[in-house]
C-alpha atoms as a PDB file:
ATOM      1  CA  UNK A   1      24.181  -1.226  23.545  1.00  0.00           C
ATOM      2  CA  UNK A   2      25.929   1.749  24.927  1.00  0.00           C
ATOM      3  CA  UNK A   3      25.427   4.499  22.899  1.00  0.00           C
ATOM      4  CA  UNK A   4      28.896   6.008  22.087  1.00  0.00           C
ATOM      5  CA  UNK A   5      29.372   2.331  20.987  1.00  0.00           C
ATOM      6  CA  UNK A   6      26.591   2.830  18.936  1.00  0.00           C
ATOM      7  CA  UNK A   7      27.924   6.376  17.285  1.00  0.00           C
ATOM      8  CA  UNK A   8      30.697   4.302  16.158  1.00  0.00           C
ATOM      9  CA  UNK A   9      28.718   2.379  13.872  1.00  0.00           C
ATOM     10  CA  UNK A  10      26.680   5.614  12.076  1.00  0.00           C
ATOM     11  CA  UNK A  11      29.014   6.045   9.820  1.00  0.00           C
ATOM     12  CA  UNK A  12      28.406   2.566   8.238  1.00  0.00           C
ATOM     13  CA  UNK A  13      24.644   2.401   8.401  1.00  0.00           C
ATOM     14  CA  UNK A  14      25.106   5.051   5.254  1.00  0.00           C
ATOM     15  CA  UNK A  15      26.338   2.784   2.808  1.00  0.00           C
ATOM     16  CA  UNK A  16      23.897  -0.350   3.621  1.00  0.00           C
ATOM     17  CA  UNK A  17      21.649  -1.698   1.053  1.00  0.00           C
ATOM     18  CA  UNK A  18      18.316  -1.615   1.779  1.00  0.00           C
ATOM     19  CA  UNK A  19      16.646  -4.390   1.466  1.00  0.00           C
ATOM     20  CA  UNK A  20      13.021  -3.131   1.402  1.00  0.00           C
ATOM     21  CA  UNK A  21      10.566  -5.604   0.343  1.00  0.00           C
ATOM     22  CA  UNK A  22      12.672  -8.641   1.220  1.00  0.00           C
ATOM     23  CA  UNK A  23      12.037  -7.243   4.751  1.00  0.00           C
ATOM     24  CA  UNK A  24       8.831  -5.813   5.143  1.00  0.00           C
ATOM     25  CA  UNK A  25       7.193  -9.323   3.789  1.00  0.00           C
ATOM     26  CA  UNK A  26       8.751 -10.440   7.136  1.00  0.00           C
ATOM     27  CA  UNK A  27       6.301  -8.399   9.028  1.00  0.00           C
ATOM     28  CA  UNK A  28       3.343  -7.899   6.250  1.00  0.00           C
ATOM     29  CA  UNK A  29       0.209  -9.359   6.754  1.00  0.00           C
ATOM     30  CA  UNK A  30      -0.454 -12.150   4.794  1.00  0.00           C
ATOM     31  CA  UNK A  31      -2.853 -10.067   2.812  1.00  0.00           C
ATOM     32  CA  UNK A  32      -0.452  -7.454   2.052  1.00  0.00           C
ATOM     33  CA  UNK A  33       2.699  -9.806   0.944  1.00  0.00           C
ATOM     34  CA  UNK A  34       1.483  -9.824  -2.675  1.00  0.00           C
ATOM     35  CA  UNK A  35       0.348  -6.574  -2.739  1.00  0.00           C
ATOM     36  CA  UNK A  36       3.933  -5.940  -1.654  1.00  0.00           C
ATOM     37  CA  UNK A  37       5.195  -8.047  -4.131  1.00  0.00           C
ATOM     38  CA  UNK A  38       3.355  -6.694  -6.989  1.00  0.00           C
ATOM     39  CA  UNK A  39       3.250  -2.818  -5.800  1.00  0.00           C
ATOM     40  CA  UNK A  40       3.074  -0.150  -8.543  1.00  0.00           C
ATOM     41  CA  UNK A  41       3.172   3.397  -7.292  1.00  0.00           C
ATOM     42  CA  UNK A  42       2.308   4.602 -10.449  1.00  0.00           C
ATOM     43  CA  UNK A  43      -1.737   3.584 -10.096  1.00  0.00           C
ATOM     44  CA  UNK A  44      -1.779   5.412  -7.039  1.00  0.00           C
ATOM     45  CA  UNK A  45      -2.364   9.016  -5.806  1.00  0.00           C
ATOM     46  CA  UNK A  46      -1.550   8.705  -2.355  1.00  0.00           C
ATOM     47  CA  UNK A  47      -0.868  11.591   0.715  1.00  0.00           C
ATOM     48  CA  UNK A  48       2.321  12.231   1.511  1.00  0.00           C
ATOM     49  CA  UNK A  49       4.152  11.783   5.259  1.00  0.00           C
ATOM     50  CA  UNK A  50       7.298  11.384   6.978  1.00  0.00           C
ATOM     51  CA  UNK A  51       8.547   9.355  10.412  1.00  0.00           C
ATOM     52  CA  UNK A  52      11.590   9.627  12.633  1.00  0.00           C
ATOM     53  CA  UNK A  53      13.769   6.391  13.630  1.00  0.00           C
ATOM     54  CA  UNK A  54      15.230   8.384  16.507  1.00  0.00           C
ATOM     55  CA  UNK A  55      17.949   7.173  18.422  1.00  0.00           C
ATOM     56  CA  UNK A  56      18.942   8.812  21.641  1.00  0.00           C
ATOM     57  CA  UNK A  57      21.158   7.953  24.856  1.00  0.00           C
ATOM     58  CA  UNK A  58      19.306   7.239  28.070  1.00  0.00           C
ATOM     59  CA  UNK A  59      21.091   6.199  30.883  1.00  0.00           C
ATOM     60  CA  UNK A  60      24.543   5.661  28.575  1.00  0.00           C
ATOM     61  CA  UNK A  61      22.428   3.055  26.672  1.00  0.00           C
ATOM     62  CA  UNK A  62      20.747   3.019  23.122  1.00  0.00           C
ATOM     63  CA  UNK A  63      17.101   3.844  22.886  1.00  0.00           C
ATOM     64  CA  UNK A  64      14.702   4.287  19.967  1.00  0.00           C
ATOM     65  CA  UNK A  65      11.026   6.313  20.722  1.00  0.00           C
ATOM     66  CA  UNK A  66       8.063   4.974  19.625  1.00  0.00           C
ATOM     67  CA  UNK A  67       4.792   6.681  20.274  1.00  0.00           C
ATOM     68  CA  UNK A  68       1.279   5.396  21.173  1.00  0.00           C
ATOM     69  CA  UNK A  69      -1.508   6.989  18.840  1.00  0.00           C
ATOM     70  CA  UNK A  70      -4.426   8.821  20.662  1.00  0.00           C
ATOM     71  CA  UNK A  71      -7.796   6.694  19.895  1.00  0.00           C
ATOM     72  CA  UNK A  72     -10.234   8.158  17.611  1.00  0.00           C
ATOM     73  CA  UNK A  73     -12.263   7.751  14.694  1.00  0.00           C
ATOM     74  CA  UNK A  74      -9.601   6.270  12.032  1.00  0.00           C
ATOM     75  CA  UNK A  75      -7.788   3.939  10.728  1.00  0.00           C
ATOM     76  CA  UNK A  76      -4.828   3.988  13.243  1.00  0.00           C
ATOM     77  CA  UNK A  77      -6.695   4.705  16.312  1.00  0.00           C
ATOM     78  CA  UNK A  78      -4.344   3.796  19.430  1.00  0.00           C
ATOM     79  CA  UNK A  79      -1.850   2.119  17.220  1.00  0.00           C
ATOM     80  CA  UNK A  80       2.056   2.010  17.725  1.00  0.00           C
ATOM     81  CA  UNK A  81       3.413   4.481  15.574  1.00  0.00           C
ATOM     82  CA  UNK A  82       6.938   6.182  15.198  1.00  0.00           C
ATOM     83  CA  UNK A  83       7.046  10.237  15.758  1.00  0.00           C
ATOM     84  CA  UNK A  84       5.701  12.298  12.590  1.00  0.00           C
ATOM     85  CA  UNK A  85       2.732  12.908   9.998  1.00  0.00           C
ATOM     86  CA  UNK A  86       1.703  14.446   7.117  1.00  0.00           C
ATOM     87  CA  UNK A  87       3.503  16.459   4.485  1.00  0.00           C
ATOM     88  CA  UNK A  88       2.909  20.460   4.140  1.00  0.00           C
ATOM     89  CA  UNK A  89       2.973  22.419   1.406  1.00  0.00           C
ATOM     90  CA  UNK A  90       5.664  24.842   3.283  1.00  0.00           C
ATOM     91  CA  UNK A  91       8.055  22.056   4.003  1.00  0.00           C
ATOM     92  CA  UNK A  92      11.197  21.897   1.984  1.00  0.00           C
ATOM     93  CA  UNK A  93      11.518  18.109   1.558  1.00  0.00           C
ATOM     94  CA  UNK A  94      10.435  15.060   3.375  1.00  0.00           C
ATOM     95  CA  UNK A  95      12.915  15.509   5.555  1.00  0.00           C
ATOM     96  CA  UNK A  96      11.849  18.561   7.159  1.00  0.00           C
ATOM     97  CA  UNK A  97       8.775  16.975   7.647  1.00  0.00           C
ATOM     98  CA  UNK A  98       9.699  14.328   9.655  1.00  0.00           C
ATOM     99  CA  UNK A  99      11.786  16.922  11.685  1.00  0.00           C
ATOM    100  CA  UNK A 100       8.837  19.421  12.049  1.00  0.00           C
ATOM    101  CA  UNK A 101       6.475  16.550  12.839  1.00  0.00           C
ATOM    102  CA  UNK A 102       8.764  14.932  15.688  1.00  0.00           C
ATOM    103  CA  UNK A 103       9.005  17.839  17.530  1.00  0.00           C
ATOM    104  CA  UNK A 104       5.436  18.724  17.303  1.00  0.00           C
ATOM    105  CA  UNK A 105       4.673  15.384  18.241  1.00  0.00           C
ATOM    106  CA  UNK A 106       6.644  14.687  21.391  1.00  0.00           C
ATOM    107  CA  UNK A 107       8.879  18.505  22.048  1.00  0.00           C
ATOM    108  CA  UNK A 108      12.337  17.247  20.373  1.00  0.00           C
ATOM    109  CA  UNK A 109      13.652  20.296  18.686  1.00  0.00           C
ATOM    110  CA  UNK A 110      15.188  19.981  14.989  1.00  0.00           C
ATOM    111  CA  UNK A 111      18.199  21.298  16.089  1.00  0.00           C
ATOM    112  CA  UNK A 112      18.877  18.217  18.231  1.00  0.00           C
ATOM    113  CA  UNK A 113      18.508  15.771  15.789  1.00  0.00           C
ATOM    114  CA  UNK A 114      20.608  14.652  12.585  1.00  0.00           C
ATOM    115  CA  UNK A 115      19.258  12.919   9.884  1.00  0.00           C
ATOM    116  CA  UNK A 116      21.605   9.975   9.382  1.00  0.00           C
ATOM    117  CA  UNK A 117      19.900   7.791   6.085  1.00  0.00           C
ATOM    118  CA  UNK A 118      16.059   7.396   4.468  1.00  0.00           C
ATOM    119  CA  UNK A 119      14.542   4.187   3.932  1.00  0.00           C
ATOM    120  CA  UNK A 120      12.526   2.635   1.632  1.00  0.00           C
ATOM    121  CA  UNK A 121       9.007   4.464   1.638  1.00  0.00           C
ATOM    122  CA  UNK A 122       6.001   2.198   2.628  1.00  0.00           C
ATOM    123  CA  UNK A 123       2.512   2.563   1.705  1.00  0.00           C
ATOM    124  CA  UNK A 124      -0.203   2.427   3.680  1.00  0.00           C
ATOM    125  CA  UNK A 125      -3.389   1.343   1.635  1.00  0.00           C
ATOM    126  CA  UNK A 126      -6.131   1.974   4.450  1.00  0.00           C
ATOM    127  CA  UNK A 127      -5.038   5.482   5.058  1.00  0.00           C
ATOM    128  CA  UNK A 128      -3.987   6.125   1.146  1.00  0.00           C
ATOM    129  CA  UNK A 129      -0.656   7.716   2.753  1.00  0.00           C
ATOM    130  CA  UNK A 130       3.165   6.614   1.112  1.00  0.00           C
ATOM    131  CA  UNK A 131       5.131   7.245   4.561  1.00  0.00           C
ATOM    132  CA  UNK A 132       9.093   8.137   4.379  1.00  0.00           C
ATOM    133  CA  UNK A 133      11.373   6.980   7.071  1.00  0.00           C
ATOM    134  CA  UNK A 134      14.423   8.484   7.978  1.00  0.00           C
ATOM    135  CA  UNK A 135      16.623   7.479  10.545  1.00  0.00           C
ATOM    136  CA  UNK A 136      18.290  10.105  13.079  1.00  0.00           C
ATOM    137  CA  UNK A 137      20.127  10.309  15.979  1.00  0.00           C
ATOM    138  CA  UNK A 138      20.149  13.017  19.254  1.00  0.00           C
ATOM    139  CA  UNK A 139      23.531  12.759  20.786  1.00  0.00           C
ATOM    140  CA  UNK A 140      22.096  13.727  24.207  1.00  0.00           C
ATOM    141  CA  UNK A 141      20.099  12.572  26.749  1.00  0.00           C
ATOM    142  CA  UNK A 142      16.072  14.042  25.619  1.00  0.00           C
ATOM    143  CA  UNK A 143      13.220  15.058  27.615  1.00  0.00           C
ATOM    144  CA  UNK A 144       9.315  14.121  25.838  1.00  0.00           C
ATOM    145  CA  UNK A 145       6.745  16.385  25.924  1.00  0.00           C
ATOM    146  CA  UNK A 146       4.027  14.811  24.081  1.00  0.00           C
ATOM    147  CA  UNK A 147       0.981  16.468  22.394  1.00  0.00           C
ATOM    148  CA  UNK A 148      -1.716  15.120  24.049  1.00  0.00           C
ATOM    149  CA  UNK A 149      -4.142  15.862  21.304  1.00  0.00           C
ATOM    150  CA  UNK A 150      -2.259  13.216  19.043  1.00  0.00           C
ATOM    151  CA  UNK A 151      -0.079  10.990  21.450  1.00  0.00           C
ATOM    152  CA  UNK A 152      -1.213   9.384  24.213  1.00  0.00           C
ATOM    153  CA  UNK A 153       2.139   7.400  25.348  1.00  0.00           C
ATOM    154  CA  UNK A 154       5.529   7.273  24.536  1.00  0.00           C
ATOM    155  CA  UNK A 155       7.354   4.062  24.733  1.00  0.00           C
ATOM    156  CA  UNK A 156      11.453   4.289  25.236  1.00  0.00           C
ATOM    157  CA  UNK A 157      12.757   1.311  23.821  1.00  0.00           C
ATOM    158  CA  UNK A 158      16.452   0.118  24.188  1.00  0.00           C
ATOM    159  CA  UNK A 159      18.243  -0.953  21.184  1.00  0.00           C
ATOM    160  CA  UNK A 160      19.289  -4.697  22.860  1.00  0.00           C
ATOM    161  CA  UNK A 161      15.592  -5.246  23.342  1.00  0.00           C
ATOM    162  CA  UNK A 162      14.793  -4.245  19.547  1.00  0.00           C
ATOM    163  CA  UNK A 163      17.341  -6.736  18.228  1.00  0.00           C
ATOM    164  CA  UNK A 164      16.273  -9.531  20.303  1.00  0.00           C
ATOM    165  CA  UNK A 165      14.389 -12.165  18.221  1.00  0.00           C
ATOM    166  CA  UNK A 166      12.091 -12.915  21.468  1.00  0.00           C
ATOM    167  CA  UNK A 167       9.896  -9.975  20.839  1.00  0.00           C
ATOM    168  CA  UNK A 168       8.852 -10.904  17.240  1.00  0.00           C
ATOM    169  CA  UNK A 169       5.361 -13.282  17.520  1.00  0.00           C
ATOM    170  CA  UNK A 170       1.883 -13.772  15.868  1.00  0.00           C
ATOM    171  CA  UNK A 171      -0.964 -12.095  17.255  1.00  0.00           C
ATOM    172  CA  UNK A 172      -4.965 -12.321  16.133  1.00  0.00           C
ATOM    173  CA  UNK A 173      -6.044  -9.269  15.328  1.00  0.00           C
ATOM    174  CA  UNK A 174      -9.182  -7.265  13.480  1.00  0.00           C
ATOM    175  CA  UNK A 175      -7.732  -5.696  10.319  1.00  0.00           C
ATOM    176  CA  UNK A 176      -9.082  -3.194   7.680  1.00  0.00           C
ATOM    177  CA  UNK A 177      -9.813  -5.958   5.684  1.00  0.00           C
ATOM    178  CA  UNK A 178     -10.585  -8.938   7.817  1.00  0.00           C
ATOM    179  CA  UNK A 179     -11.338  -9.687  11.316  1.00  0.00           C
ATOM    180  CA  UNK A 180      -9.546 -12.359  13.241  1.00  0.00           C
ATOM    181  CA  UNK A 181      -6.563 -12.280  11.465  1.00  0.00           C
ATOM    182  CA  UNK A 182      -3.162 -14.123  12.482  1.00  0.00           C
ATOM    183  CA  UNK A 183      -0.399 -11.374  11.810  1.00  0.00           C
ATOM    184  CA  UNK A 184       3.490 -11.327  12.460  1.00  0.00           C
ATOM    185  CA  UNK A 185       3.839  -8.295  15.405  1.00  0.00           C
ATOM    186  CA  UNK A 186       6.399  -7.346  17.525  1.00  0.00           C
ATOM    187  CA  UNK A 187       5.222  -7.488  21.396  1.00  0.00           C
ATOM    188  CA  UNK A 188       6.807  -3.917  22.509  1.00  0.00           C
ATOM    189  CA  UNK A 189       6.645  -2.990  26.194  1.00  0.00           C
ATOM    190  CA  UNK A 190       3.470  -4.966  25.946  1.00  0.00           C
ATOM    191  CA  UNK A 191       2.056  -3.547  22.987  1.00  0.00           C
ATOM    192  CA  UNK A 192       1.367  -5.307  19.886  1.00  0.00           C
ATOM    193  CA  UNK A 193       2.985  -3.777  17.301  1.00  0.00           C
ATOM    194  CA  UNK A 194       2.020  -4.616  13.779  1.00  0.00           C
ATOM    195  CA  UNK A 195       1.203  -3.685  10.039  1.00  0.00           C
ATOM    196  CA  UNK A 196       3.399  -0.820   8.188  1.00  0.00           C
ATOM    197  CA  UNK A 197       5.152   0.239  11.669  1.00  0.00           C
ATOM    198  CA  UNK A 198       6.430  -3.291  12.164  1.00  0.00           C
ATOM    199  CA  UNK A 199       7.104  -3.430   8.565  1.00  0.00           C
ATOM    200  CA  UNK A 200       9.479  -0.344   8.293  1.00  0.00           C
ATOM    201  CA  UNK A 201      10.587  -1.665  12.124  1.00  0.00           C
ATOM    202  CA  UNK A 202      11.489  -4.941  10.608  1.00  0.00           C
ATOM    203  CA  UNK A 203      13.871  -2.878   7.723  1.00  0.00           C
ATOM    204  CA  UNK A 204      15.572  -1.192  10.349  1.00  0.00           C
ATOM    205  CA  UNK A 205      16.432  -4.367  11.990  1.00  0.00           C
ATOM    206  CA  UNK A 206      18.120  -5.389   9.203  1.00  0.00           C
ATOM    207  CA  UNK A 207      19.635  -2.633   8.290  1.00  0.00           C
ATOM    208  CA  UNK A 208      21.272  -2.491  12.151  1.00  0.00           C
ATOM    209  CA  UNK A 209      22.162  -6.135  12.320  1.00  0.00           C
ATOM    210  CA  UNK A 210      23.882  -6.311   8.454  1.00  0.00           C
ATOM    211  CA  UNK A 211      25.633  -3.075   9.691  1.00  0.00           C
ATOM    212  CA  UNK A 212      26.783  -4.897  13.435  1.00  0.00           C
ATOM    213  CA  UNK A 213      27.837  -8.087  11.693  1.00  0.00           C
ATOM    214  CA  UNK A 214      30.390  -6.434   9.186  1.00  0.00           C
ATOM    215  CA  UNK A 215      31.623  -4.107  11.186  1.00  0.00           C
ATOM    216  CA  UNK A 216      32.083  -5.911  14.538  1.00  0.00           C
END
């Protein structure tokens, strides 16, 4: 989609429901739907974090960055991830977090991006983290400059790709709690993307293609 097409629709991605659990079941793991289902926040203690849905013009057309975890000891070694990490004490709300995070993560500067709406907060049992994601756009064309001690790739992806139902599938995977596991994933650039980043991905589809249909 080109992009000043896109700007067009901002405006009405404010006022969309969200429709939170009725879309991240789409993309749980079948041993997470019920957990989904029956989640109380209240029993839990969890860290705190924040992500960026950034959208950005490349070439004229709509892009969103994802970012491709370094591999270490953890939970989320190598994994798919969108830009941003953990709460500090000195940030003013989750917002700034996600803003300080992105452009400590891959060198885009606050003052590029605007935060257009948050979304429903997912959390993240293995890593005992309840991530925000808020959606924001950079109006101009960005340059990456990733930290190589966290991020290893970063994958460009244009918005008519994202939308397209082709790249949702089933892969087997090893999870924290079983091995050989059949799990809905998104196959991104050739990466399997899967488990709370294709669960908050699968909101924002949603959230894009409610606001496309009733606005188009």
């Amino acid at each position: 989609m080109d992009f000043q097409d896109f700007l067009q629709y901002v405006p009405n991605l404010i006022p969309v429901e969200l429709p939170a659990t009725l879309a991240h079941i789409k993309m749980a793991p079948k041993g997470r739907i019920e957990e989904l289902k029956n989640f109380d926040l209240t029993t839990k203690t969890p860290r705190i974090a924040a992500v960026m849905m950034l959208f950005y013009p490349k070439n004229d057309e709509t892009h969103l960055v994802l970012i491709v975890r370094n591999a270490y000891n953890g939970v989320h070694s190598s994994q798919i991830a969108f830009p941003g990490g953990k709460y500090e004490i000195s940030d003013i709300n989750f917002e700034e977090t996600a803003l300080r995070e992105t452009e400590e993560e891959v060198g885009v500067s606050s003052e590029k991006i605007e935060i257009v709406k948050h979304f429903t907060p997912m959390y993240i049992p293995p890593s005992n983290f309840l991530v925000h994601p808020f959606l924001g756009i950079a109006k101009e064309e960005l340059s990456f400059f990733p930290d190589i001690r966290e991020v290893a790739d970063i994958i460009e992806l244009p918005l008519s790709d994202f939308l397209n139902d082709e790249i949702i599938i089933e892969a087997t995977l090893s999870t924290s709690y079983a091995a050989n596991v059949l799990v809905p994933a998104f196959n991104i650039q050739n990466h399997v993307v899967w488990g709370a980043t294709a669960m908050i991905l699968s909101e924002l589809r949603e959230v894009l293609k409610i606001t496309f249909e009733e606005n188009s």
